[in-house]
PDB file of N, CA and C in Angstrom:
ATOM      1  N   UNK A   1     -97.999-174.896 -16.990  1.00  0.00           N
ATOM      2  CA  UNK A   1     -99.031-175.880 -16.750  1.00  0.00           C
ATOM      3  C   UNK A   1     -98.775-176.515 -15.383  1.00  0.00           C
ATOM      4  N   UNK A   2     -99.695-177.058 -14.827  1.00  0.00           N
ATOM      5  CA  UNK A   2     -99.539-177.429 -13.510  1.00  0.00           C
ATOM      6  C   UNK A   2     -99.792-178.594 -13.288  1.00  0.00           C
ATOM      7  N   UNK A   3     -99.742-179.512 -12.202  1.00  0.00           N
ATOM      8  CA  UNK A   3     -99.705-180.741 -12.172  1.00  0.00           C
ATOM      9  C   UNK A   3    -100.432-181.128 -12.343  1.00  0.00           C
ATOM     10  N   UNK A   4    -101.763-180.391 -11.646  1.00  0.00           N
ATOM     11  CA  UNK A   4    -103.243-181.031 -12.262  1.00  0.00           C
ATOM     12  C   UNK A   4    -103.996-180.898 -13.300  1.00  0.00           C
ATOM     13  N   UNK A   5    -103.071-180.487 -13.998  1.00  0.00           N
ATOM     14  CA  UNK A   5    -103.355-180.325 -16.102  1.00  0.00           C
ATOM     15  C   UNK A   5    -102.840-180.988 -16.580  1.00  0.00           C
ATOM     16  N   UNK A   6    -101.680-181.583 -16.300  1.00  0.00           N
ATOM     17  CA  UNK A   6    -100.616-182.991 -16.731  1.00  0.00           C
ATOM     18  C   UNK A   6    -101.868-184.010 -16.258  1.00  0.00           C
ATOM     19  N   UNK A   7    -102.006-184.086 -14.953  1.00  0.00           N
ATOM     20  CA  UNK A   7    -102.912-185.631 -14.663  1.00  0.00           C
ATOM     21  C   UNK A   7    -103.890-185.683 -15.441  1.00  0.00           C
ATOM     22  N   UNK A   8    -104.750-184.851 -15.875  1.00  0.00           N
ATOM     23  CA  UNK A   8    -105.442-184.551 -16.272  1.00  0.00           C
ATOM     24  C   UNK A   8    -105.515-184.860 -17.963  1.00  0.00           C
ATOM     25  N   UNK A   9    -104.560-184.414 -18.291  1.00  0.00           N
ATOM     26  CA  UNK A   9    -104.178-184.949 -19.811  1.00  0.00           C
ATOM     27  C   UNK A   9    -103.941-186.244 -20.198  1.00  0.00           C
ATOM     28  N   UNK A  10    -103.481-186.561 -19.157  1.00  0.00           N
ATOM     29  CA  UNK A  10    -102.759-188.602 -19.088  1.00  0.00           C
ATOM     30  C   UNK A  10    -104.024-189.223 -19.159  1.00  0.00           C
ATOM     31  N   UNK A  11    -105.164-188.640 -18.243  1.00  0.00           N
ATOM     32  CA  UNK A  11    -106.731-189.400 -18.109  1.00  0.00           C
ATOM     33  C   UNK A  11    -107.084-189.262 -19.491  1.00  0.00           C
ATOM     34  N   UNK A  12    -106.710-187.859 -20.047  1.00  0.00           N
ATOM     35  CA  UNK A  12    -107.843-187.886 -21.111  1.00  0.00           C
ATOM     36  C   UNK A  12    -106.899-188.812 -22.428  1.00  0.00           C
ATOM     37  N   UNK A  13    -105.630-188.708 -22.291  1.00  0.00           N
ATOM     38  CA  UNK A  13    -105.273-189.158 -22.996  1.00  0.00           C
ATOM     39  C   UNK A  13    -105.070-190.777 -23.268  1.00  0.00           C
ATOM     40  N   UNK A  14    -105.494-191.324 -22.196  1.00  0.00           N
ATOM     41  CA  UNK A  14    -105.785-193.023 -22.109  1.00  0.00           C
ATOM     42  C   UNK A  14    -106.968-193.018 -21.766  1.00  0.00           C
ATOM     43  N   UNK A  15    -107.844-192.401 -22.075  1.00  0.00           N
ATOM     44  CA  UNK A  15    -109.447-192.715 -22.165  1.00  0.00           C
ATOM     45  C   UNK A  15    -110.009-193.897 -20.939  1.00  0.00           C
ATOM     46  N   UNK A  16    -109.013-193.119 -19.836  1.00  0.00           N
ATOM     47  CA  UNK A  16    -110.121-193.568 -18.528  1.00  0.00           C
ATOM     48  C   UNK A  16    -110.549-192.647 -17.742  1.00  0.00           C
ATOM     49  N   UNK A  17    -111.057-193.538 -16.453  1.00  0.00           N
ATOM     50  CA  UNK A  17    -111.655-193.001 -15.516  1.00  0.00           C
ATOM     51  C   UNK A  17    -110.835-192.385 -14.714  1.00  0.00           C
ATOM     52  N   UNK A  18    -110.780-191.906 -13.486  1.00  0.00           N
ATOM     53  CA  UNK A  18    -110.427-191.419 -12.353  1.00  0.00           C
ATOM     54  C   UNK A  18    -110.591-192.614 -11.217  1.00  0.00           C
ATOM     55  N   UNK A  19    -111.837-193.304 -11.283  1.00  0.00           N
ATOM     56  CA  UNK A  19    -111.901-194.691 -10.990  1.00  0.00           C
ATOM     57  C   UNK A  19    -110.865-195.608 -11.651  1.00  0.00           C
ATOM     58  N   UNK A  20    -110.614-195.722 -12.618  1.00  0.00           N
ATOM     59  CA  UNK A  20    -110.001-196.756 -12.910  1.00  0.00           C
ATOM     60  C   UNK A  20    -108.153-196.454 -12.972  1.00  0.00           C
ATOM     61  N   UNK A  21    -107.629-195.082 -13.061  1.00  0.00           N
ATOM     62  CA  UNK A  21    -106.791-194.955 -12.150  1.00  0.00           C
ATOM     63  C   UNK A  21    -106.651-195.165 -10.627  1.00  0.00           C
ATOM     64  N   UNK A  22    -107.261-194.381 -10.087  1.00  0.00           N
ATOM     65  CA  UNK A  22    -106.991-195.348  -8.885  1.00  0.00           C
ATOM     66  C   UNK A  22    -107.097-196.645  -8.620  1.00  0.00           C
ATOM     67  N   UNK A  23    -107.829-197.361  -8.892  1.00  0.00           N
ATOM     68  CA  UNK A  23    -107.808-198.594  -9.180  1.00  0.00           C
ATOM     69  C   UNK A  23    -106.387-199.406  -9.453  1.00  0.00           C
ATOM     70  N   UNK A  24    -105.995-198.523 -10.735  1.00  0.00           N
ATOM     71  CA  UNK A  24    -104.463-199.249 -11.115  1.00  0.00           C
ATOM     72  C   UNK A  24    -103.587-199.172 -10.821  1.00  0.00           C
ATOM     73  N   UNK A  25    -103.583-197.705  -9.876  1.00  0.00           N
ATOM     74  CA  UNK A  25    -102.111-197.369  -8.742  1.00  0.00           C
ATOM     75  C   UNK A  25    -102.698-197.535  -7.631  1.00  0.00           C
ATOM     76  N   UNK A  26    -103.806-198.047  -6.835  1.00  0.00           N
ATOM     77  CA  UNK A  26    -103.809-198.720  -5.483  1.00  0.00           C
ATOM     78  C   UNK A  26    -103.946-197.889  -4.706  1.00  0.00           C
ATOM     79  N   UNK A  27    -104.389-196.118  -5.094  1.00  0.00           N
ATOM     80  CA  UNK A  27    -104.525-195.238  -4.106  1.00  0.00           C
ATOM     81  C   UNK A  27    -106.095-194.826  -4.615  1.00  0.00           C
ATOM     82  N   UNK A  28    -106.878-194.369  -3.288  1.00  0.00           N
ATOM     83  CA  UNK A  28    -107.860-193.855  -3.091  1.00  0.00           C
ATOM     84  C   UNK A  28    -108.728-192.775  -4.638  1.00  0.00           C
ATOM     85  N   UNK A  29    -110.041-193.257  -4.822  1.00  0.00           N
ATOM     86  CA  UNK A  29    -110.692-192.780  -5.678  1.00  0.00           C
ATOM     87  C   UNK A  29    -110.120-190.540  -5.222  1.00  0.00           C
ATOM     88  N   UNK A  30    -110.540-190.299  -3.852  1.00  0.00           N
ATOM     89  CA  UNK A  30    -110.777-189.403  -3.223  1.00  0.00           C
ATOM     90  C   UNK A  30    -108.993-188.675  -3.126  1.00  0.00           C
ATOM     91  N   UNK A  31    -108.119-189.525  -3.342  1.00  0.00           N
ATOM     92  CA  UNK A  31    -106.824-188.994  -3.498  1.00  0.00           C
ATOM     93  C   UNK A  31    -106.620-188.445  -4.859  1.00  0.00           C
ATOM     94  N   UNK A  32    -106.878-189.236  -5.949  1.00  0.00           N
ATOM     95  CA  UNK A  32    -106.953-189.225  -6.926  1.00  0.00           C
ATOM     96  C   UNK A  32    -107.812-188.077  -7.607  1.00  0.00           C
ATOM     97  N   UNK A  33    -108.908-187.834  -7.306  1.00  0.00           N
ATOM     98  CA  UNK A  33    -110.134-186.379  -7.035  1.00  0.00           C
ATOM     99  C   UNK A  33    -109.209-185.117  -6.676  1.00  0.00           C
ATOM    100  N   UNK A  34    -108.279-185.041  -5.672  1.00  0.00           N
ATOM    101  CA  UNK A  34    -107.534-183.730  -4.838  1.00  0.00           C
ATOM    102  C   UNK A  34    -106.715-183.702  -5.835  1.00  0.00           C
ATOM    103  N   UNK A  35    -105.612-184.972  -6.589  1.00  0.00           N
ATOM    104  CA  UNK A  35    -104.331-184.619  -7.614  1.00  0.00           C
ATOM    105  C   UNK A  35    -105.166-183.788  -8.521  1.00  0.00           C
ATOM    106  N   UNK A  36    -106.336-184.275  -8.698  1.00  0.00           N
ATOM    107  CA  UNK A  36    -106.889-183.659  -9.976  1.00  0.00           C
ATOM    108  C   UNK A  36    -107.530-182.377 -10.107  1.00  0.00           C
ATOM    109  N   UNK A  37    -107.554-182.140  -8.925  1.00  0.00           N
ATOM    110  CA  UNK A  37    -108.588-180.733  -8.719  1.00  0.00           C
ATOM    111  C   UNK A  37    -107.404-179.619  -8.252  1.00  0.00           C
ATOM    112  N   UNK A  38    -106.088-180.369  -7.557  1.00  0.00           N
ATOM    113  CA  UNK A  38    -105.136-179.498  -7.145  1.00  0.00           C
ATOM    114  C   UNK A  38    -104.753-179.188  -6.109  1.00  0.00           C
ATOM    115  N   UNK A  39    -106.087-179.873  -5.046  1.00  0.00           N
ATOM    116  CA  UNK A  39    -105.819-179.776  -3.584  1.00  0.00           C
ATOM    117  C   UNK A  39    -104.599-180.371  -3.346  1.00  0.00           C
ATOM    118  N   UNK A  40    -103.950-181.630  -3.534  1.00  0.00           N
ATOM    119  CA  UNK A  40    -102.858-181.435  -3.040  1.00  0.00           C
ATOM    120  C   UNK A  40    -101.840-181.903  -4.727  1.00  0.00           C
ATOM    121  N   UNK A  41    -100.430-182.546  -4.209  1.00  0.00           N
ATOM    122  CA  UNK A  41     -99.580-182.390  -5.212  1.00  0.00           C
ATOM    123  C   UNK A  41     -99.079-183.366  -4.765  1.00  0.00           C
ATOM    124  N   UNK A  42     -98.977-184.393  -5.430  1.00  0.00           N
ATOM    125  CA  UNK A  42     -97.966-185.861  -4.534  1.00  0.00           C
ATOM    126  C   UNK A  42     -96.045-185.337  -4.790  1.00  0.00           C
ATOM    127  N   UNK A  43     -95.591-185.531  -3.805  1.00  0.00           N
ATOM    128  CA  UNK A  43     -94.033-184.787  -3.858  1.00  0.00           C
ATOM    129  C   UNK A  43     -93.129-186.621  -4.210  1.00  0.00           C
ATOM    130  N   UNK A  44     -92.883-185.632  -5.806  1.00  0.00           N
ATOM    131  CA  UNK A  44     -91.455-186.394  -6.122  1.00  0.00           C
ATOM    132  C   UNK A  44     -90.685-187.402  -5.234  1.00  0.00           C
ATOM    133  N   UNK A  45     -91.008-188.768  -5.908  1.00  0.00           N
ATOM    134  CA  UNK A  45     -90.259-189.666  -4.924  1.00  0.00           C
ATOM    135  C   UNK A  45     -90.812-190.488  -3.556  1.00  0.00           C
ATOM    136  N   UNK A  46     -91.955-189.750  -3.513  1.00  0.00           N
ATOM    137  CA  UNK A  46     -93.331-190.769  -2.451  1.00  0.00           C
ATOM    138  C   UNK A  46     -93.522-191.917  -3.094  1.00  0.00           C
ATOM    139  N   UNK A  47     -94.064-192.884  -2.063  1.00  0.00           N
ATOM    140  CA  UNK A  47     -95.052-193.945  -2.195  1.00  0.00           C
ATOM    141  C   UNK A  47     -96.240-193.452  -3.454  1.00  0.00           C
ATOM    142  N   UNK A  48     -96.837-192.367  -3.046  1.00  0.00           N
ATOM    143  CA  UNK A  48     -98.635-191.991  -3.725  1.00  0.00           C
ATOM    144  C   UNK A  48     -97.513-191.793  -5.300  1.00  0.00           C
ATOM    145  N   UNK A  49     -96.956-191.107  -5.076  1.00  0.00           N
ATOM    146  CA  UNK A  49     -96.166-190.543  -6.656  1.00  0.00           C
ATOM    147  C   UNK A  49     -95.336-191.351  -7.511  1.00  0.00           C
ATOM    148  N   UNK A  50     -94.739-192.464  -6.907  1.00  0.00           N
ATOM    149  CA  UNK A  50     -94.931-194.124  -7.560  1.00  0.00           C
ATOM    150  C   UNK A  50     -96.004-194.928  -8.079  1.00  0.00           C
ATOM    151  N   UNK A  51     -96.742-194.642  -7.305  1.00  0.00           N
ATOM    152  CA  UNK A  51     -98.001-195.751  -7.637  1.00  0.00           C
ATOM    153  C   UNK A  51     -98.686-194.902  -8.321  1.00  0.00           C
ATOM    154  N   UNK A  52     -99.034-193.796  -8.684  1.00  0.00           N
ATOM    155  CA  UNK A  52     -99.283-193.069  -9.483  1.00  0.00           C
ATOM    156  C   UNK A  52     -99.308-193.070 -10.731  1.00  0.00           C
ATOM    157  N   UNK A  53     -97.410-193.022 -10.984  1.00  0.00           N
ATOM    158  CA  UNK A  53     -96.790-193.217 -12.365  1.00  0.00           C
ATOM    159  C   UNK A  53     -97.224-194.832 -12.524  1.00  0.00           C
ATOM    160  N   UNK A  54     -96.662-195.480 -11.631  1.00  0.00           N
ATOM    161  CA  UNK A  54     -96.690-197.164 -12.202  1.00  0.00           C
ATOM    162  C   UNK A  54     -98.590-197.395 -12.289  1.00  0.00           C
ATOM    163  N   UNK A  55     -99.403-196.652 -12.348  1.00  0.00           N
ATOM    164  CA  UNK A  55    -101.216-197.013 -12.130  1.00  0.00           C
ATOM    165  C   UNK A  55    -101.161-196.371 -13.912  1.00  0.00           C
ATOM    166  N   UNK A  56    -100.367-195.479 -14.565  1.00  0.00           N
ATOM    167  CA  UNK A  56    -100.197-194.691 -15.304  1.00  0.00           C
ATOM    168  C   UNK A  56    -100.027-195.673 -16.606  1.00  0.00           C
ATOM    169  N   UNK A  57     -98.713-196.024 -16.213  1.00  0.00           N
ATOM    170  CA  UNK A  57     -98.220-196.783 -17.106  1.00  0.00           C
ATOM    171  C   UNK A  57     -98.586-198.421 -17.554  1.00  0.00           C
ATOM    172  N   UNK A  58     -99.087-199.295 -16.182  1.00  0.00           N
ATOM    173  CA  UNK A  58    -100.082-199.563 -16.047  1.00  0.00           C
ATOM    174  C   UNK A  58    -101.308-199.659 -17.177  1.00  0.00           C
ATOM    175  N   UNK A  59    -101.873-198.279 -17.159  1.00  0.00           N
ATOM    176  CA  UNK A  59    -103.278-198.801 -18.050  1.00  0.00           C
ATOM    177  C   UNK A  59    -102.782-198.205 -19.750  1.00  0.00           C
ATOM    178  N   UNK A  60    -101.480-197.441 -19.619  1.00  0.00           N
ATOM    179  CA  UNK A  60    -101.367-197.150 -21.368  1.00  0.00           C
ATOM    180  C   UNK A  60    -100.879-198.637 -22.081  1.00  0.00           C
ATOM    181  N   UNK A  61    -100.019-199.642 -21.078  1.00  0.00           N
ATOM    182  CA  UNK A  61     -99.501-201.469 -21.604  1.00  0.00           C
ATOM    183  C   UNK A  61    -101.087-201.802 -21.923  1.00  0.00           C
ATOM    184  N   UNK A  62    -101.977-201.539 -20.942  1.00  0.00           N
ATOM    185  CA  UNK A  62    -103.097-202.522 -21.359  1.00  0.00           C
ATOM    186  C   UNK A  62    -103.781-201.834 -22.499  1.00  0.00           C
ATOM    187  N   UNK A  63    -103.750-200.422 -23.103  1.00  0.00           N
ATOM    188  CA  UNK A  63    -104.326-200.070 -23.990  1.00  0.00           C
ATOM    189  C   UNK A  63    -103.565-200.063 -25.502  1.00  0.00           C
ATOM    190  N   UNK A  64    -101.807-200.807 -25.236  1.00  0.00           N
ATOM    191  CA  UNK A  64    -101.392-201.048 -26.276  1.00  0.00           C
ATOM    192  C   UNK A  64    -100.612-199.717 -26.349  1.00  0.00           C
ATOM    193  N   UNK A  65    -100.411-198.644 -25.775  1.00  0.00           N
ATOM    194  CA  UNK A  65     -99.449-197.657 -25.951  1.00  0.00           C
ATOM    195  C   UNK A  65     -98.059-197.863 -25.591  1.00  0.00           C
ATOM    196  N   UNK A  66     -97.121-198.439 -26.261  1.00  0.00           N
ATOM    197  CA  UNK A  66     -96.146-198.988 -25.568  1.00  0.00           C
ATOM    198  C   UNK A  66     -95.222-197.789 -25.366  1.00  0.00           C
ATOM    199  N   UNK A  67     -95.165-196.605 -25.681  1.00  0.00           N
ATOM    200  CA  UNK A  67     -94.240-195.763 -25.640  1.00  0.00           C
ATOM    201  C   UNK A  67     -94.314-194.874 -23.974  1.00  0.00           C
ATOM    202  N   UNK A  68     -95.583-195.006 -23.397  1.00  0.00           N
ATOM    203  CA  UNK A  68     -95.617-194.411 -22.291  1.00  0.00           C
ATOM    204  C   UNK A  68     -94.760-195.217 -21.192  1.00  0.00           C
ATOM    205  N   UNK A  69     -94.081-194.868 -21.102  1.00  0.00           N
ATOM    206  CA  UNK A  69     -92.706-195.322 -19.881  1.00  0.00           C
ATOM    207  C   UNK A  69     -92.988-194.906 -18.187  1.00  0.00           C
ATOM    208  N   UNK A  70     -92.336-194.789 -17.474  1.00  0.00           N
ATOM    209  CA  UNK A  70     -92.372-194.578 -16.397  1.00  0.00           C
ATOM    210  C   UNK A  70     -91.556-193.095 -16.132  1.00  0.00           C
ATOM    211  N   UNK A  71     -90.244-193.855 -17.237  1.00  0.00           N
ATOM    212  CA  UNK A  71     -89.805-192.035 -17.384  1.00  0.00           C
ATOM    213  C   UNK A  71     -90.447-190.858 -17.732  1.00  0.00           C
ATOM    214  N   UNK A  72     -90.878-191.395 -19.003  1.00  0.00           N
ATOM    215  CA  UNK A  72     -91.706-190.647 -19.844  1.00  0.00           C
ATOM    216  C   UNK A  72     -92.683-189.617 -18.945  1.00  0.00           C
ATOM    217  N   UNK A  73     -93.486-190.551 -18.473  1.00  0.00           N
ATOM    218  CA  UNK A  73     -94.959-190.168 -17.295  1.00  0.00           C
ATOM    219  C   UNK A  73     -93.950-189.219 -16.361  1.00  0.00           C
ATOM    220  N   UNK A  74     -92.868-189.555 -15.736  1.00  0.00           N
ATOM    221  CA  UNK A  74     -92.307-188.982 -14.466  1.00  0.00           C
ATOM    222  C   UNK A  74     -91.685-187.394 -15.088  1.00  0.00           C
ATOM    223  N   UNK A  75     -91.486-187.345 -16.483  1.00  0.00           N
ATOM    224  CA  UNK A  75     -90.984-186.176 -16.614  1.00  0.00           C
ATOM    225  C   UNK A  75     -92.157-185.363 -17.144  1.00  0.00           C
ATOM    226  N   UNK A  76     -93.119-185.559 -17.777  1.00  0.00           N
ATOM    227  CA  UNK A  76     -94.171-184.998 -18.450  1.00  0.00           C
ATOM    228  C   UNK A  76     -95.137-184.335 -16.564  1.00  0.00           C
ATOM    229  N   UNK A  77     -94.846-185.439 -15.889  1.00  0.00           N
ATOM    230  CA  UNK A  77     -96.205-184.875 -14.424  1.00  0.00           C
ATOM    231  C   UNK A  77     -95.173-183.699 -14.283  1.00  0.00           C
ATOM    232  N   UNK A  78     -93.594-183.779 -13.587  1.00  0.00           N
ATOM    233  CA  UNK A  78     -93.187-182.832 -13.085  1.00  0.00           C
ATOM    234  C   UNK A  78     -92.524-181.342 -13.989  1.00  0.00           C
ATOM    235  N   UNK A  79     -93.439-181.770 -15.086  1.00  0.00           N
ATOM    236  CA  UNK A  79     -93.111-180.524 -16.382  1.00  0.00           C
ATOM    237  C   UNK A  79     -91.792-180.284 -16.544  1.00  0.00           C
ATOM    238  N   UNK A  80     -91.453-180.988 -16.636  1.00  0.00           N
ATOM    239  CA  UNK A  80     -89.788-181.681 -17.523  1.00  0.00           C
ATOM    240  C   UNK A  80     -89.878-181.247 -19.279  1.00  0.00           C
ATOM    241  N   UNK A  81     -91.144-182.037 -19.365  1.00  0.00           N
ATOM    242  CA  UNK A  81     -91.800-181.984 -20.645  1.00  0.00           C
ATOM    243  C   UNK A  81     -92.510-181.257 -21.046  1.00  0.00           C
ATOM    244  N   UNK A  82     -93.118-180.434 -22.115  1.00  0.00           N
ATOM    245  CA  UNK A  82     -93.850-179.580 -21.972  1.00  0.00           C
ATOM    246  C   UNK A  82     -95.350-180.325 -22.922  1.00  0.00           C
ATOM    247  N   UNK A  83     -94.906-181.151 -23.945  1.00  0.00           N
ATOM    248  CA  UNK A  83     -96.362-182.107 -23.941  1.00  0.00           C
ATOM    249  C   UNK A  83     -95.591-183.447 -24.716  1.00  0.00           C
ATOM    250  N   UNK A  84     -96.879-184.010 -25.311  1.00  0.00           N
ATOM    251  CA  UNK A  84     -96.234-184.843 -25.793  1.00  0.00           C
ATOM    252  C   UNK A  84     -96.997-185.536 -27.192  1.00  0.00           C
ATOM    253  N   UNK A  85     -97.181-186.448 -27.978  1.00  0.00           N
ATOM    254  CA  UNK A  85     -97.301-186.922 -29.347  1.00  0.00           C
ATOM    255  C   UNK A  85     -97.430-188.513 -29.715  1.00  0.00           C
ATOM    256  N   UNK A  86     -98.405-188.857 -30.371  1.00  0.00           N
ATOM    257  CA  UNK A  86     -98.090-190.079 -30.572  1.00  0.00           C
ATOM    258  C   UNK A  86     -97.714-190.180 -31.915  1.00  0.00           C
ATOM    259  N   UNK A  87     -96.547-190.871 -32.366  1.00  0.00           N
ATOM    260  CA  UNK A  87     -96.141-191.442 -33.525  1.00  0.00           C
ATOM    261  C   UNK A  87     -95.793-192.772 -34.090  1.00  0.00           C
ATOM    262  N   UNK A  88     -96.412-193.639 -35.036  1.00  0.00           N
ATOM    263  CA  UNK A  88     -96.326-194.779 -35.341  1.00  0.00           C
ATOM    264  C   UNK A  88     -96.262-195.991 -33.984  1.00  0.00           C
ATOM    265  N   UNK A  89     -97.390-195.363 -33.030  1.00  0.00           N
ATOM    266  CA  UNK A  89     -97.842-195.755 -31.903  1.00  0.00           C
ATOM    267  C   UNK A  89     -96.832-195.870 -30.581  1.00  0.00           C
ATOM    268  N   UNK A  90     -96.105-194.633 -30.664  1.00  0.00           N
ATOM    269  CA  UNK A  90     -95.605-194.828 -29.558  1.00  0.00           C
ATOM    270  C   UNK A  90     -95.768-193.314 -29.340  1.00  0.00           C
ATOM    271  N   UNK A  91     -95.446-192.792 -27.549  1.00  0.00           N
ATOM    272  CA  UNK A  91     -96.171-191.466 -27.062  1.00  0.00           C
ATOM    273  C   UNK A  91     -94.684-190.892 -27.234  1.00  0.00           C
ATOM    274  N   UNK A  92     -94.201-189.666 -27.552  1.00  0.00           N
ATOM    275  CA  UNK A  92     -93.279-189.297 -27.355  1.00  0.00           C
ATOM    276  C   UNK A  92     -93.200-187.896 -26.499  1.00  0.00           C
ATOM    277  N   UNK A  93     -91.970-187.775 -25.574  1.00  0.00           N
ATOM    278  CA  UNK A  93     -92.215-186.193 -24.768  1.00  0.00           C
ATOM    279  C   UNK A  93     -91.522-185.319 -25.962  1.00  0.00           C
ATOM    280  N   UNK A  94     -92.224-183.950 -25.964  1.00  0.00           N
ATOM    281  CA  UNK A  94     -90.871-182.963 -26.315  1.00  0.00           C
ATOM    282  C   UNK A  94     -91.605-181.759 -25.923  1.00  0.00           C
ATOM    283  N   UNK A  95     -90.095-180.589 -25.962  1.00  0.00           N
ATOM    284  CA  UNK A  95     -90.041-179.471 -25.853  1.00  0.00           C
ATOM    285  C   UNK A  95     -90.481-178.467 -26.798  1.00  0.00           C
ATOM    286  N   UNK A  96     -90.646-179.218 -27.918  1.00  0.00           N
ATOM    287  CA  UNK A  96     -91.358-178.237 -29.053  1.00  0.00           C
ATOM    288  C   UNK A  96     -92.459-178.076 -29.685  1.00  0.00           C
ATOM    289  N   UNK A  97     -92.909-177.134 -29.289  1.00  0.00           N
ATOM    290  CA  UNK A  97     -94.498-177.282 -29.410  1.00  0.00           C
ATOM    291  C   UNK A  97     -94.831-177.011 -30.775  1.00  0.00           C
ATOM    292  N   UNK A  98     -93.674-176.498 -31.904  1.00  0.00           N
ATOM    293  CA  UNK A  98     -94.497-177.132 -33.348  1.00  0.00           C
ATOM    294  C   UNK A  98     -94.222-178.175 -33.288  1.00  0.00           C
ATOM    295  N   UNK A  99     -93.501-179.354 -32.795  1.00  0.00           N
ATOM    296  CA  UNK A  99     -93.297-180.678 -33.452  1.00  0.00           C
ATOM    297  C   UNK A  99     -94.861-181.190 -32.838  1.00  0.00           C
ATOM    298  N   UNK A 100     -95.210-180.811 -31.499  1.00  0.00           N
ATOM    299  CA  UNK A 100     -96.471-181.175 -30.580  1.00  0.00           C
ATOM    300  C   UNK A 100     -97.383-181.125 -31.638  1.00  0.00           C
ATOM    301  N   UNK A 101     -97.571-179.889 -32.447  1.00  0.00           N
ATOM    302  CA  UNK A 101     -98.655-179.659 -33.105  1.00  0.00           C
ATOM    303  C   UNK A 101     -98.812-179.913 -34.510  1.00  0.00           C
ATOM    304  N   UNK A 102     -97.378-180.198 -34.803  1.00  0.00           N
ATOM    305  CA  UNK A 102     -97.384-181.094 -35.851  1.00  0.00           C
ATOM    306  C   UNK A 102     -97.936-182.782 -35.969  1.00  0.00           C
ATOM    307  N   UNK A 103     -97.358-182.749 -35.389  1.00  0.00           N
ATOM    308  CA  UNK A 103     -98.316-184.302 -34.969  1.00  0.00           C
ATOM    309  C   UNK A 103     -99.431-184.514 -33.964  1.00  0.00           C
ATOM    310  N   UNK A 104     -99.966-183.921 -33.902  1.00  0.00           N
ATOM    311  CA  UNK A 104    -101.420-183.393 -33.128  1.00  0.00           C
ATOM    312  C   UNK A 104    -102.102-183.623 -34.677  1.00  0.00           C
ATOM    313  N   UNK A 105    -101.856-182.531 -35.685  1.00  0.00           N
ATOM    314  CA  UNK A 105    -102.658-182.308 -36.527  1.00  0.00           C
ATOM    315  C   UNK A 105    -102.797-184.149 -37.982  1.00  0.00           C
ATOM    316  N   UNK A 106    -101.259-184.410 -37.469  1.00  0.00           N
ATOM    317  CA  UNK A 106    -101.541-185.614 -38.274  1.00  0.00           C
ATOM    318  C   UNK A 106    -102.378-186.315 -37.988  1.00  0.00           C
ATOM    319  N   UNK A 107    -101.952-186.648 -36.340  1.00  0.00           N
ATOM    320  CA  UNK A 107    -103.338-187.740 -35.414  1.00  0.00           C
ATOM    321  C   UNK A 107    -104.634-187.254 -36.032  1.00  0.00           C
ATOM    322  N   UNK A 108    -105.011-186.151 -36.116  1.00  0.00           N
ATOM    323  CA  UNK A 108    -106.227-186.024 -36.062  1.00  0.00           C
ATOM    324  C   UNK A 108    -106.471-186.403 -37.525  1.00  0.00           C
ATOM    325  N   UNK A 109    -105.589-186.244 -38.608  1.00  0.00           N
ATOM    326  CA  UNK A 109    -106.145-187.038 -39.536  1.00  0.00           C
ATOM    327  C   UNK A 109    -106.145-188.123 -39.941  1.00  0.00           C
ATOM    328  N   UNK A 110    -105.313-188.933 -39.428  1.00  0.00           N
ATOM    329  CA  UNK A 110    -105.390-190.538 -39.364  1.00  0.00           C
ATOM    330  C   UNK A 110    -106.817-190.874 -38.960  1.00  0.00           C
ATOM    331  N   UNK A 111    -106.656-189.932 -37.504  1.00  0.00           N
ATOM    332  CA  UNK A 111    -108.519-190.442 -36.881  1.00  0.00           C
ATOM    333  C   UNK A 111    -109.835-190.346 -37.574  1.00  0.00           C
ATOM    334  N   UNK A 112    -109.273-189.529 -38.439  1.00  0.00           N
ATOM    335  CA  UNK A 112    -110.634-188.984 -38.990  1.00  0.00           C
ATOM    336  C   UNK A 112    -111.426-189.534 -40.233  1.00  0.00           C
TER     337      UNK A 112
END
């Protein structure tokens, strides 16, 4: 998976905008558009790739996800992680994609 399938997942997975990320990490609507499309790749340890994670983490506090960290976000963008899960409301990373889909399938029935 690539970086702009991670960003991409974080949006969908805190049910915002692309606007309202940028917004919350302080970088450009139009920067934010390229992470996502792939044109470029913010490199580990920048300014854009701070404010990024912290715009990240950021809007999951205001949506009440307390488990999304800074770590968390920093290892899941640079595929550290391979996905991740929410359980008894917190996001968790892991490497195993039955545990992923094990609790994928619970979420979906809580939601339902």
């Amino acid at each position: 998976m690539e970086f702009k399938d991670r960003l991409n997942e974080y949006i969908e997975l805190l049910e915002c905008t692309a606007k309202e990320l940028a917004e919350s990490c302080g970088l450009s609507a139009a920067t934010i558009s390229r992470y996502r499309s792939g044109e470029r790749i913010p490199e580990a340890g920048t300014e854009n790739y701070e404010a990024l994670i912290a715009g990240i983490v950021q809007i999951a506090e205001n949506r009440k996800m307390p488990g999304v960290t800074a770590t968390s976000v920093a290892a899941a963008l640079t595929g550290e992680a391979i996905n991740g899960y929410h359980s008894e409301g917190k996001y968790y990373l892991t490497k195993n994609r039955d545990e992923v889909a094990y609790y994928r399938k619970r979420a979906e029935r809580l939601l339902s």
